[in-house]
C-alpha atoms as a PDB file:
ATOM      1  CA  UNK A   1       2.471  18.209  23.815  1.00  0.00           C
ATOM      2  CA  UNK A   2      -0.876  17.489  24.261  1.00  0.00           C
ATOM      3  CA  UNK A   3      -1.276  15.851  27.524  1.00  0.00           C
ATOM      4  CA  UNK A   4      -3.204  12.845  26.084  1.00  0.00           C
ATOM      5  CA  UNK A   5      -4.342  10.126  28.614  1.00  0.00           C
ATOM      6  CA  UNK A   6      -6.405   7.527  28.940  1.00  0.00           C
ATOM      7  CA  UNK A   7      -8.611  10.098  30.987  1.00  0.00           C
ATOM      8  CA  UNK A   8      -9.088  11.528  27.624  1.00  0.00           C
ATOM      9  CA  UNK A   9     -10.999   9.115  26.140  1.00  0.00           C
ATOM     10  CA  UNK A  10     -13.628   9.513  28.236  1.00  0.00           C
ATOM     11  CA  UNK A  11     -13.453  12.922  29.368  1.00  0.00           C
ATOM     12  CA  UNK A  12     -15.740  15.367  27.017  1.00  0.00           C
ATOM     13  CA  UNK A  13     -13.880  18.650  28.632  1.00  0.00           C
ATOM     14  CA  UNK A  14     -10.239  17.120  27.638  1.00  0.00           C
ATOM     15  CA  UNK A  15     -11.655  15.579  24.048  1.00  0.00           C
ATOM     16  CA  UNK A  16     -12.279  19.443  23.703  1.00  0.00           C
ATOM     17  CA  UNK A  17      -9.203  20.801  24.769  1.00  0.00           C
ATOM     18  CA  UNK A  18      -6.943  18.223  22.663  1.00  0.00           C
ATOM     19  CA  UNK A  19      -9.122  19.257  19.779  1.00  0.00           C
ATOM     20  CA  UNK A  20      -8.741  22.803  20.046  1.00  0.00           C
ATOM     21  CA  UNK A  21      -4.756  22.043  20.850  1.00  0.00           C
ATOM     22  CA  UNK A  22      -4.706  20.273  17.874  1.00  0.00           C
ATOM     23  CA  UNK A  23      -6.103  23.176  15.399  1.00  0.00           C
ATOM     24  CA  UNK A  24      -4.027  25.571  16.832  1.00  0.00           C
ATOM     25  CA  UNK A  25      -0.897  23.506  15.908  1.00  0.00           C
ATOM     26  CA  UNK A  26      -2.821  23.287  12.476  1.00  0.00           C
ATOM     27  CA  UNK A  27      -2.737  26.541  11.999  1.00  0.00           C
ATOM     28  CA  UNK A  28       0.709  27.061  13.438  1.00  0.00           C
ATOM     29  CA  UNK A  29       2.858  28.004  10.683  1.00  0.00           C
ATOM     30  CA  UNK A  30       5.400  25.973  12.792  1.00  0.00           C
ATOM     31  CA  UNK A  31       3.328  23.645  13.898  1.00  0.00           C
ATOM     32  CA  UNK A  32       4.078  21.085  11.460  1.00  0.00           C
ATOM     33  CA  UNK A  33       7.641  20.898  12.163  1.00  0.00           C
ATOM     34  CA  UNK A  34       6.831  21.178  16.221  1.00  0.00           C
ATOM     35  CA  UNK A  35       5.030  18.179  15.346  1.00  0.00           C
ATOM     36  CA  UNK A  36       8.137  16.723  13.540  1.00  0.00           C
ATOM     37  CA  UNK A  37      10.526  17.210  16.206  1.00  0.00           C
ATOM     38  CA  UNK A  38       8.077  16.168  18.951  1.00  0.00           C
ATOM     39  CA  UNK A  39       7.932  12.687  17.425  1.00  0.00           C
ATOM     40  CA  UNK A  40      11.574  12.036  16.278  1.00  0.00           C
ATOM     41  CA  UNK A  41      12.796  13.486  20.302  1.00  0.00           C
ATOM     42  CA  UNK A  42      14.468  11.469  22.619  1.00  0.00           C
ATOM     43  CA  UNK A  43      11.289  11.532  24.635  1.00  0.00           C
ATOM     44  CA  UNK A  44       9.013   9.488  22.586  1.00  0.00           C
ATOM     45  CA  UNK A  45       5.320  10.995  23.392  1.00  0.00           C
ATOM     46  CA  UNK A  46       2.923   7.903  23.396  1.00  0.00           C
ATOM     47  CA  UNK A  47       1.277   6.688  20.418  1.00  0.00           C
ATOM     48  CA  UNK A  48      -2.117   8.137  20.945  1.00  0.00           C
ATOM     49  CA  UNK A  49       0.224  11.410  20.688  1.00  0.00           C
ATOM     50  CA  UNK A  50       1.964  10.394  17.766  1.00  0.00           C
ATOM     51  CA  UNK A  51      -0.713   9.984  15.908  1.00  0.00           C
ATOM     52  CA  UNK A  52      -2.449  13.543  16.791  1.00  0.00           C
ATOM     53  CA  UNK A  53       1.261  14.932  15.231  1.00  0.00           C
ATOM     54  CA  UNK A  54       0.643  13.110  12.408  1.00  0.00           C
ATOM     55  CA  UNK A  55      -2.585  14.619  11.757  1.00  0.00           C
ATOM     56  CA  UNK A  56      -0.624  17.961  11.995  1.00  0.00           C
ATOM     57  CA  UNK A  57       2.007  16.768   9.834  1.00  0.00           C
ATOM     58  CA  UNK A  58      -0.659  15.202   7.106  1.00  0.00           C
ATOM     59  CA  UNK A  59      -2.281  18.675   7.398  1.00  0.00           C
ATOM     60  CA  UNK A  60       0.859  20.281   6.408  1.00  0.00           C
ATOM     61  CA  UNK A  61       1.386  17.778   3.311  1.00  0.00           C
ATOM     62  CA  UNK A  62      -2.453  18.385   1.859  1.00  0.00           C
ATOM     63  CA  UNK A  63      -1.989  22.374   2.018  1.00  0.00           C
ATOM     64  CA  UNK A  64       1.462  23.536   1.948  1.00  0.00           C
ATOM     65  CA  UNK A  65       4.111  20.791   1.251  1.00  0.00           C
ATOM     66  CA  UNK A  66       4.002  21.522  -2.544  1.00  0.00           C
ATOM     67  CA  UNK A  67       5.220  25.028  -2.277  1.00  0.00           C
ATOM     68  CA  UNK A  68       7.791  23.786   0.830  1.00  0.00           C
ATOM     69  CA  UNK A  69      11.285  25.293   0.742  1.00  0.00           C
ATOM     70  CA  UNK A  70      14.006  23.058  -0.045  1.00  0.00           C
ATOM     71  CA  UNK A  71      14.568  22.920   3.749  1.00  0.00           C
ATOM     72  CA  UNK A  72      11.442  22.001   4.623  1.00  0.00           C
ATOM     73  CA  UNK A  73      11.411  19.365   2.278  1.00  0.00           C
ATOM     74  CA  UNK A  74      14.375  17.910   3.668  1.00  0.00           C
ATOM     75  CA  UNK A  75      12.902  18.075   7.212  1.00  0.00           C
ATOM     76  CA  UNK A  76      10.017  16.346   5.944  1.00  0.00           C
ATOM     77  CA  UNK A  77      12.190  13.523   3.943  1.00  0.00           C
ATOM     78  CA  UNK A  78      14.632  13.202   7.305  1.00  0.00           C
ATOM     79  CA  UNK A  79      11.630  12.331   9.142  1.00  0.00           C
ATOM     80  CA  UNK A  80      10.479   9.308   6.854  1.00  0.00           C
ATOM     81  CA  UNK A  81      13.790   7.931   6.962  1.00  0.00           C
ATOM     82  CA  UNK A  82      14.361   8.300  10.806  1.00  0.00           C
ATOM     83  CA  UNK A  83      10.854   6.720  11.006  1.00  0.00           C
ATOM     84  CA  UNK A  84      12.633   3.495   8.613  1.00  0.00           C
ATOM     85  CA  UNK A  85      15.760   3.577  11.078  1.00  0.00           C
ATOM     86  CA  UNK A  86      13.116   3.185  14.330  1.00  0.00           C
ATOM     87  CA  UNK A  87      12.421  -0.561  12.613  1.00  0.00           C
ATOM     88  CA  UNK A  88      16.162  -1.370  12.179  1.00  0.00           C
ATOM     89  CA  UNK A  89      17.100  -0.376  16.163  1.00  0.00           C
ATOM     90  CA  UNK A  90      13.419  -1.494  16.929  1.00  0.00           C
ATOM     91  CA  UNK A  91      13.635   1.632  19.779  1.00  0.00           C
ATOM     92  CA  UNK A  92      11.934   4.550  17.990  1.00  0.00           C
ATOM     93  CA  UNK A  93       9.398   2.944  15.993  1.00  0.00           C
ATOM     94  CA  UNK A  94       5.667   1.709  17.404  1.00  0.00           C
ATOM     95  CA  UNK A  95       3.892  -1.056  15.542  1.00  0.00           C
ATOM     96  CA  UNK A  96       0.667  -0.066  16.903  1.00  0.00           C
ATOM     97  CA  UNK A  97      -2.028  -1.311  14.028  1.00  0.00           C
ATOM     98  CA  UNK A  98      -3.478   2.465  14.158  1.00  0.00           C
ATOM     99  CA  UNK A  99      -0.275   3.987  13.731  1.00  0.00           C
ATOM    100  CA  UNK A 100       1.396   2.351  11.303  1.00  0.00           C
ATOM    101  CA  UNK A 101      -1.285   2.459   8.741  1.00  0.00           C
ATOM    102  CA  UNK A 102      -1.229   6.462  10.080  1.00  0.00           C
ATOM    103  CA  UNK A 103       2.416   6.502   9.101  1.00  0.00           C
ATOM    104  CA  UNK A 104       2.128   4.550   5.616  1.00  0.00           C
ATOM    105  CA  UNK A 105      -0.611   7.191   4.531  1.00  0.00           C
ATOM    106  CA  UNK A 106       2.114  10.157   5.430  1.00  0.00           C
ATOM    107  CA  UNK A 107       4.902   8.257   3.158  1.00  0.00           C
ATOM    108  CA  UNK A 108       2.499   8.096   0.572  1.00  0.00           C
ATOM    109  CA  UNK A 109       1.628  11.599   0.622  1.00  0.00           C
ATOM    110  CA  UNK A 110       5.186  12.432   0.216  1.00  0.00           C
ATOM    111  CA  UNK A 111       5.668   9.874  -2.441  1.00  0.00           C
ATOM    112  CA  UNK A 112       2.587  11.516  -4.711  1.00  0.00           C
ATOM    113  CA  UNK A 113       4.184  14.938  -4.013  1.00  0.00           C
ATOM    114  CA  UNK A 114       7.847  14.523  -4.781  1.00  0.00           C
ATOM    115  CA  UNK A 115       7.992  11.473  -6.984  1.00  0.00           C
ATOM    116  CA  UNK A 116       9.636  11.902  -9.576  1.00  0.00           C
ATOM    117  CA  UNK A 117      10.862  15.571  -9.180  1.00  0.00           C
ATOM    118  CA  UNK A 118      12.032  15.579  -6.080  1.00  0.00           C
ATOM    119  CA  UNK A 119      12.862  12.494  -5.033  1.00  0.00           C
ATOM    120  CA  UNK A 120      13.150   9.825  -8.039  1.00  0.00           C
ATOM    121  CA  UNK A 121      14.727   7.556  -5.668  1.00  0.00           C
ATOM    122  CA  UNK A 122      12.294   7.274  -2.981  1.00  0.00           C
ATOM    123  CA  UNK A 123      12.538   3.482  -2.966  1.00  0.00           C
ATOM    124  CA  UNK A 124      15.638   3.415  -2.789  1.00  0.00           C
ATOM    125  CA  UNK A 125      16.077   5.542  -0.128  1.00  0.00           C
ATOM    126  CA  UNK A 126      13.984   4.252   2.346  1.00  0.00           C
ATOM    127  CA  UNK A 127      13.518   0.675   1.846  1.00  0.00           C
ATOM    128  CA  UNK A 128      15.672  -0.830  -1.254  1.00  0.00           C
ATOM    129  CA  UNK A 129      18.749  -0.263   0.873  1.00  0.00           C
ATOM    130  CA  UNK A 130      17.427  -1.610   3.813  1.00  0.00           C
ATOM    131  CA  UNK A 131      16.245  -4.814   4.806  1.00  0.00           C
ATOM    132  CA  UNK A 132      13.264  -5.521   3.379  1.00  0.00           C
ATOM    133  CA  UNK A 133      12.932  -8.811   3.999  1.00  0.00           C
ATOM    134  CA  UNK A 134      12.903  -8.159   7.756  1.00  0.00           C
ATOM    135  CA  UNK A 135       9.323  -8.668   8.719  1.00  0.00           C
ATOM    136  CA  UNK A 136       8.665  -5.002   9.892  1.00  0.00           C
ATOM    137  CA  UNK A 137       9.939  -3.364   7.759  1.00  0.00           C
ATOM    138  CA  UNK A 138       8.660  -5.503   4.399  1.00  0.00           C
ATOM    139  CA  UNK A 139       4.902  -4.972   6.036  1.00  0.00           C
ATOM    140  CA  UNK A 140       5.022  -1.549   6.536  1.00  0.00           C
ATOM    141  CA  UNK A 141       6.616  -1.284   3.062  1.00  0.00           C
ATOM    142  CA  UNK A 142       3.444  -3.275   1.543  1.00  0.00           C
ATOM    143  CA  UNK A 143       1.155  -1.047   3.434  1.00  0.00           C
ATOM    144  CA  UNK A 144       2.843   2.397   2.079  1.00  0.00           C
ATOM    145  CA  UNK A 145       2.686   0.593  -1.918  1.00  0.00           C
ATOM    146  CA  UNK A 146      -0.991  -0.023  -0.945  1.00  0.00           C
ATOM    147  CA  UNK A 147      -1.564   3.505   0.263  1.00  0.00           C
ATOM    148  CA  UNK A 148      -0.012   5.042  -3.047  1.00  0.00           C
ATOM    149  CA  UNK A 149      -2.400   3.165  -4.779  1.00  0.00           C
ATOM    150  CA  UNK A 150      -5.432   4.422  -2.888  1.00  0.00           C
ATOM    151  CA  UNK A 151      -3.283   7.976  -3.071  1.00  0.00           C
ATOM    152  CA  UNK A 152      -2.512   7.848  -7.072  1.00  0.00           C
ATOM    153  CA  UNK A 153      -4.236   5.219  -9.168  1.00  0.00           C
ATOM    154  CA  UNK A 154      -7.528   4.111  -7.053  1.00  0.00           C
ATOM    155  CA  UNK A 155     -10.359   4.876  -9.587  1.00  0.00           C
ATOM    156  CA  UNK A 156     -13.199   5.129  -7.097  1.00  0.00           C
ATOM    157  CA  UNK A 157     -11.453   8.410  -5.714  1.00  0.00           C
ATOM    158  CA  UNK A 158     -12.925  11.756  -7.399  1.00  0.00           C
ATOM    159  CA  UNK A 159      -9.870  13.575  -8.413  1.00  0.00           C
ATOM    160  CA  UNK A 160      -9.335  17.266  -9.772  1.00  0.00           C
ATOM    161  CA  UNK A 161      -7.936  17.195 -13.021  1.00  0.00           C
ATOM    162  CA  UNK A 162      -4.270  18.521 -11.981  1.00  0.00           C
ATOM    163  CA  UNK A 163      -4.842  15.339  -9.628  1.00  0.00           C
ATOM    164  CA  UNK A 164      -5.729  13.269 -12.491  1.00  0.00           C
ATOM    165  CA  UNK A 165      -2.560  14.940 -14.842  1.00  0.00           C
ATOM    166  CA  UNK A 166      -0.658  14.279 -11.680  1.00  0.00           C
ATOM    167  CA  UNK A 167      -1.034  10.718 -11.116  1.00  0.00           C
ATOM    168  CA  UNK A 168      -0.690   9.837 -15.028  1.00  0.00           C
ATOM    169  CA  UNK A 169       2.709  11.421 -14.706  1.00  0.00           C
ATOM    170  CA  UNK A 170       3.329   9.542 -11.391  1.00  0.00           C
ATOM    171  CA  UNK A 171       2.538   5.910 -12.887  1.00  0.00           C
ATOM    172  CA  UNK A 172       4.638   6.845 -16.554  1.00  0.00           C
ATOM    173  CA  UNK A 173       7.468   7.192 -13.979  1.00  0.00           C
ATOM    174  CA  UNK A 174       7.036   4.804 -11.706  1.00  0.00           C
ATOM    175  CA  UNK A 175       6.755   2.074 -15.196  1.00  0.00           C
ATOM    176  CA  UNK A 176      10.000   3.685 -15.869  1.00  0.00           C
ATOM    177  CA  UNK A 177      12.101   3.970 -12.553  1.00  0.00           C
ATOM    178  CA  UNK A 178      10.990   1.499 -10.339  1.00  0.00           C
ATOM    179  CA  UNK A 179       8.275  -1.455 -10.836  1.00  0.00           C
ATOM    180  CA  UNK A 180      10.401  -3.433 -12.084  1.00  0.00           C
ATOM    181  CA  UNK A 181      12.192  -3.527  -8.957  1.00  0.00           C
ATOM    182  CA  UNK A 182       9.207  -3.751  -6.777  1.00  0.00           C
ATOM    183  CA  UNK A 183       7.591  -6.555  -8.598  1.00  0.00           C
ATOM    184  CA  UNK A 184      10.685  -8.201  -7.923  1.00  0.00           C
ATOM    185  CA  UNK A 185      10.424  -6.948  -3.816  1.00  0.00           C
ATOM    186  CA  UNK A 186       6.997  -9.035  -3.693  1.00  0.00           C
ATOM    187  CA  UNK A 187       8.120 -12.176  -4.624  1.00  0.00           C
ATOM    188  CA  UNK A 188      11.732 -11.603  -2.677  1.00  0.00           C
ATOM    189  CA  UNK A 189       9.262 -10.613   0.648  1.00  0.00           C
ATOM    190  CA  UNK A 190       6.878 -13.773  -0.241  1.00  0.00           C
ATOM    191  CA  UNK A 191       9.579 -16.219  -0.195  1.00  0.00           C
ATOM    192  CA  UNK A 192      11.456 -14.401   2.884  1.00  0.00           C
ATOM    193  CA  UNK A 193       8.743 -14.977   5.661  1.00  0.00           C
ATOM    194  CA  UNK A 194       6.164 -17.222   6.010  1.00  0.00           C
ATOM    195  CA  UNK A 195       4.058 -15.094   7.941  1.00  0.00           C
ATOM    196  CA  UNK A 196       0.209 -15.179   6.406  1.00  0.00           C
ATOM    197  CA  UNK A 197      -0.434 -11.516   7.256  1.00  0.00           C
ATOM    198  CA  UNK A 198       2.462 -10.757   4.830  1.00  0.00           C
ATOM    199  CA  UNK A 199       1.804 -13.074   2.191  1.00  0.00           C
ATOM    200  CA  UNK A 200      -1.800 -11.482   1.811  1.00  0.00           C
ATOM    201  CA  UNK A 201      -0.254  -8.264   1.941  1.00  0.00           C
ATOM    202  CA  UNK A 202       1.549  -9.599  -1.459  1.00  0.00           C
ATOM    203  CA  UNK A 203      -1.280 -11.091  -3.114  1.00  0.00           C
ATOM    204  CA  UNK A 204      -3.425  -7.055  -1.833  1.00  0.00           C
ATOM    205  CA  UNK A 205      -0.283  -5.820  -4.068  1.00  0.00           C
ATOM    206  CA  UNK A 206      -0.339  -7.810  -6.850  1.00  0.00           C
ATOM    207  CA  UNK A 207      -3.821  -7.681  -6.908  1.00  0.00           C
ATOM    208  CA  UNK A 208      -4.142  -3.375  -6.911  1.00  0.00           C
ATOM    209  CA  UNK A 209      -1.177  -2.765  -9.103  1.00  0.00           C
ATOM    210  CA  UNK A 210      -1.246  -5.686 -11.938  1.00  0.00           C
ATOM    211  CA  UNK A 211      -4.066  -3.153 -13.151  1.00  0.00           C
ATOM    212  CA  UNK A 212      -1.884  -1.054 -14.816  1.00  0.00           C
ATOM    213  CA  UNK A 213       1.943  -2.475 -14.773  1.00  0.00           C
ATOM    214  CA  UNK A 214       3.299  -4.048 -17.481  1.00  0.00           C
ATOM    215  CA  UNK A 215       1.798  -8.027 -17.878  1.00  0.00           C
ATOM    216  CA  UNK A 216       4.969 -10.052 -17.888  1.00  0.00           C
ATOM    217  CA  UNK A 217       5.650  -8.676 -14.300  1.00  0.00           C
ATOM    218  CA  UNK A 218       2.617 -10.503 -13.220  1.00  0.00           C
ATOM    219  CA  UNK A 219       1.977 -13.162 -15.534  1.00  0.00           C
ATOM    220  CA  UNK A 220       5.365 -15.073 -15.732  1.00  0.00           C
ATOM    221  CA  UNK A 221       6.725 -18.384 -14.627  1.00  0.00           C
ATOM    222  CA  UNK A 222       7.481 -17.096 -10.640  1.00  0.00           C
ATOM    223  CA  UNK A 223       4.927 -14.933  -9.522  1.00  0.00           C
ATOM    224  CA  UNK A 224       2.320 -17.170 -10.808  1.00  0.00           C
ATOM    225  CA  UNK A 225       2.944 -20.333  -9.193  1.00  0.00           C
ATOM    226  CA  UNK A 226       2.997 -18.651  -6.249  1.00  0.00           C
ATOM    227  CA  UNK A 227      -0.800 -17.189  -6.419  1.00  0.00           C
ATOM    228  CA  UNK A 228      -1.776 -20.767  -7.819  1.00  0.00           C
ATOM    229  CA  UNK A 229      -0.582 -22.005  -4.366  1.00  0.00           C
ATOM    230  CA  UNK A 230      -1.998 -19.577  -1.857  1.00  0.00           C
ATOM    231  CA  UNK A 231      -5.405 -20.082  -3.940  1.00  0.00           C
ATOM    232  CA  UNK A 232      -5.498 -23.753  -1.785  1.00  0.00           C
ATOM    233  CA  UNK A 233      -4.490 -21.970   1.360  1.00  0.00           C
ATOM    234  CA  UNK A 234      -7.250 -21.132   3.623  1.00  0.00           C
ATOM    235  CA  UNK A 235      -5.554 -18.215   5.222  1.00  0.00           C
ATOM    236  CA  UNK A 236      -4.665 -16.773   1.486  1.00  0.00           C
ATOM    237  CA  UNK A 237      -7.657 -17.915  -0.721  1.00  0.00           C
ATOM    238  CA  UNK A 238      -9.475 -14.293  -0.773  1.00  0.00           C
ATOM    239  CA  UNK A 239      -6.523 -12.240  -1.561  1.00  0.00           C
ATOM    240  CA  UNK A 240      -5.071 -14.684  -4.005  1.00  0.00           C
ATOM    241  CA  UNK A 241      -8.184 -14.858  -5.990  1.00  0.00           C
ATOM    242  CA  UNK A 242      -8.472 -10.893  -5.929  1.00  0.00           C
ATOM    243  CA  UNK A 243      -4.874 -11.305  -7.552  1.00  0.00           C
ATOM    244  CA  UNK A 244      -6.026 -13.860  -9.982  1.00  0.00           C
ATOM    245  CA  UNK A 245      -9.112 -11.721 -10.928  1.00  0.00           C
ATOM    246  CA  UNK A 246      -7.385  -8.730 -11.155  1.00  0.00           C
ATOM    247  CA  UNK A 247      -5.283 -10.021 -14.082  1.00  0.00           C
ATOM    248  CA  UNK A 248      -8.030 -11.616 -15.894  1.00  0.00           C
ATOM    249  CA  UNK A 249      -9.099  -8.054 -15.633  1.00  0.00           C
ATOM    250  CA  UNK A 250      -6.520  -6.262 -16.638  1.00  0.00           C
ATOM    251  CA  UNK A 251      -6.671  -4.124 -20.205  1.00  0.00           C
ATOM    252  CA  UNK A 252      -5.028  -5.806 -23.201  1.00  0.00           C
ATOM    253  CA  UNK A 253      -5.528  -6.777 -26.798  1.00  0.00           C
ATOM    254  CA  UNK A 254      -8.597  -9.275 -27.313  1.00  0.00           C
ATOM    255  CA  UNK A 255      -6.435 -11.995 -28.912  1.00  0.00           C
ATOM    256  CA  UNK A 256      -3.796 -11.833 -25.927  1.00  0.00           C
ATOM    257  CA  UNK A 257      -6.716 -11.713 -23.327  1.00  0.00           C
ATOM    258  CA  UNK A 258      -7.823 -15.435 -24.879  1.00  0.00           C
ATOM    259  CA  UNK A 259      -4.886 -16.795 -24.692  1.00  0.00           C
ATOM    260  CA  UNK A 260      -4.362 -15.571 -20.916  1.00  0.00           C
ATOM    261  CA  UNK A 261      -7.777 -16.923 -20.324  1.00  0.00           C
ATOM    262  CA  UNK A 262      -7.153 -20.286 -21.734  1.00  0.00           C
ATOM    263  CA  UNK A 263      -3.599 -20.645 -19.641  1.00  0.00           C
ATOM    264  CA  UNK A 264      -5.358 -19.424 -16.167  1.00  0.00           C
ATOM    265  CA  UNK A 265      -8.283 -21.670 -16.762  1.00  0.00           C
ATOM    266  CA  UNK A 266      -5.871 -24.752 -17.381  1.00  0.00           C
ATOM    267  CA  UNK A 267      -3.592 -23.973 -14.940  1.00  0.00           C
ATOM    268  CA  UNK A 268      -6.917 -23.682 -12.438  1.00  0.00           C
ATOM    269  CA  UNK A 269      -8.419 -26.900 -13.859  1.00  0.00           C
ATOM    270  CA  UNK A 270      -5.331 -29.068 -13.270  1.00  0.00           C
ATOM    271  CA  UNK A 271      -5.149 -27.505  -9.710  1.00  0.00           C
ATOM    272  CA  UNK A 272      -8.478 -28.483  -8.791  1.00  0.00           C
ATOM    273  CA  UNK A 273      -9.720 -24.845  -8.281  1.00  0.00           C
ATOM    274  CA  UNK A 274     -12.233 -24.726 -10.428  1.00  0.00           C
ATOM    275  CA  UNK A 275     -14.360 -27.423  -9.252  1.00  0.00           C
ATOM    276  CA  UNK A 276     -16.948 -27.908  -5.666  1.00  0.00           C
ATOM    277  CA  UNK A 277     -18.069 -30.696  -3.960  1.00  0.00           C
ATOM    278  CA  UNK A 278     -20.228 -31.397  -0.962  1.00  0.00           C
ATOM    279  CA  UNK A 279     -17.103 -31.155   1.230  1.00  0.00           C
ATOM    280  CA  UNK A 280     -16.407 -27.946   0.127  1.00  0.00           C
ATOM    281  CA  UNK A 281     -17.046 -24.913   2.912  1.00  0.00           C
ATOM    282  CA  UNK A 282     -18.964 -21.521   1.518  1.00  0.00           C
ATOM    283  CA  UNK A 283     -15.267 -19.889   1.667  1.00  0.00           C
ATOM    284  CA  UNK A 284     -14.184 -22.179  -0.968  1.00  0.00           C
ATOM    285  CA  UNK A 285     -17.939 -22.270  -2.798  1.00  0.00           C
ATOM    286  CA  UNK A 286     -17.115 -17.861  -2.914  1.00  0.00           C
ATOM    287  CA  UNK A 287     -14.050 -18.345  -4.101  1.00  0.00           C
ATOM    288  CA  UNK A 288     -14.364 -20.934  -7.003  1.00  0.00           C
ATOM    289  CA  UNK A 289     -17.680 -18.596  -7.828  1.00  0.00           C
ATOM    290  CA  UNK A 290     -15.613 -15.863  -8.113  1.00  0.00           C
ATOM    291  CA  UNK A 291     -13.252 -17.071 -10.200  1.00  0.00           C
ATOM    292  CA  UNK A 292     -15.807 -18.445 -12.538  1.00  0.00           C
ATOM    293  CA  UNK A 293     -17.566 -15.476 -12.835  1.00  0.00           C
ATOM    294  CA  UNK A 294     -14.612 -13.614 -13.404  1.00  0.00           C
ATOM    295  CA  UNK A 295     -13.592 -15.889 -16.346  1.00  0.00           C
ATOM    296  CA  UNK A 296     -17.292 -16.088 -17.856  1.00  0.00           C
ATOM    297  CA  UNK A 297     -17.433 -11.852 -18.092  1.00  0.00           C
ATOM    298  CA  UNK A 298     -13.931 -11.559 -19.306  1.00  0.00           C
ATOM    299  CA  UNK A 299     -14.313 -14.222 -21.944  1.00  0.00           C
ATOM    300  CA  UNK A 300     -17.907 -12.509 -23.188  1.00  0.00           C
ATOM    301  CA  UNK A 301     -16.146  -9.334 -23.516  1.00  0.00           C
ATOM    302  CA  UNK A 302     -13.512 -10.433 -25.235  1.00  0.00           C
ATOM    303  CA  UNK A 303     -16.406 -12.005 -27.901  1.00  0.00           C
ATOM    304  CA  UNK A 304     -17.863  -8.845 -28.001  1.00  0.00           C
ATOM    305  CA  UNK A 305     -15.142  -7.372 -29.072  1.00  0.00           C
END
């Protein structure tokens, strides 16, 4: 559709002419849905070209998908779940880095438009009833949760107030519907592969969403152990201690804060994890620092309040 080669990324006159290509598919009323059936065809286009439909697509979601016939928003929900099938046949789908993370934003755009409304069982849909512990599938399912977070609850995003009304209504929902089951899917994943790009992918999750899910979901006799552990993994140690601080952090009565505190700090103590020595390297110095510091500001709050 475009003609994209490796010519073009190099060539100023054909950087110009996929641009202009790509606007006018923009502002195709059509366009979106060329862009569709362009990428689910039997002749896959190559993923430099996927991803220039996907901008089409995403431009489609931000300005129109909202007000999208019932037709169109079955188009649109077709397309996710042929893009779930291309990991089951492992024919259709690429695993290109650039792409995937491409594709996860589009899912969550969907997600923050039609969930709960339109499609309350978006989870179930496309990856509940699936495999998700099969390793493609479970990472790009971690990397959509982790772009609905940055789409619907990430606090350093300015949002409009119908935004704001929107996501409120989003995360009452999703408390109701679904976390349950996909605080459940991390642990499932976590024991399921042994991979270390997907167990930090776990710990990034537990880490964004124990903000504002329910604290026993988090903070119970399975999930923790399993933090505790990748804190004295090299490969984990970042993302599990972003997990750890990210519960010490969470919002909750003073009294039950202490007594959280108290049971992380022991729990740390008897693991060795809160103590350095001259053996120690500066990932483990940050780390322990961090975890510390974390403690220290969340114990003076809770005296000051």
């Amino acid at each position: 559709m475009f003609g994209y080669t490796g010519i073009a990324v190099t060539d100023p006159t054909r950087q110009a002419e996929i641009y202009r290509a790509l606007e006018s598919l923009k502002k195709d009323e059509l366009g979106w849905k060329k862009s569709v059936e362009s990428f689910v065809g039997p002749n896959k286009p190559s993923a430099e070209e996927q991803f220039l439909l996907l901008q089409v697509i995403e431009d489609f979601l931000n300005k129109r998908y909202s007000s999208a016939t019932q037709q169109d928003v079955l188009v649109i929900r077709n397309f996710l779940l042929h893009y779930i099938k291309g990991f089951q046949d492992n024919s259709s789908t690429s695993h290109e880095m650039f792409l995937t993370n491409k594709m996860a934003h589009i899912f969550s755009l969907v997600f923050a438009m039609d969930f709960p409304e339109r499609w309350s069982t978006f989870f179930n849909d496309l990856f509940f009833n699936n495999s998700i512990t099969d390793t493609n599938i479970s990472s790009f399912y971690l990397k959509v949760l982790l772009a609905i977070d940055t789409e619907v609850v990430n606090r350093d995003i300015q949002r409009s107030k119908n935004e704001s009304e929107r996501n409120i209504k989003i995360k009452d929902a999703m408390r109701e519907i679904c976390m349950n089951e996909v605080a459940k899917s991390w642990l499932t994943i976590a024991n399921s592969s042994k991979e270390e790009s997907i167990q930090c992918l776990v710990l990034r999750n537990i880490a964004a969403y124990v903000d504002w899910i329910e604290l026993d979901l988090v903070a119970n006799d399975y999930v923790m152990p399993f933090i505790i552990s990748k804190l004295q993994d090299s490969a984990t140690s970042e993302d599990a201690t972003s997990a750890v601080c990210g519960l010490m952090q969470k919002g909750m009565p003073a009294e039950k804060k202490v007594g959280l505190a108290l049971t992380v700090m022991t729990v740390l103590r008897n693991n060795g994890l809160l103590t350095v020595n001259d053996n120690n390297d500066e990932d483990e110095v940050t780390r322990v620092g961090s975890l510390v510091n974390t403690l220290g500001l969340v114990l003076l709050d809770v005296q000051n309040k």
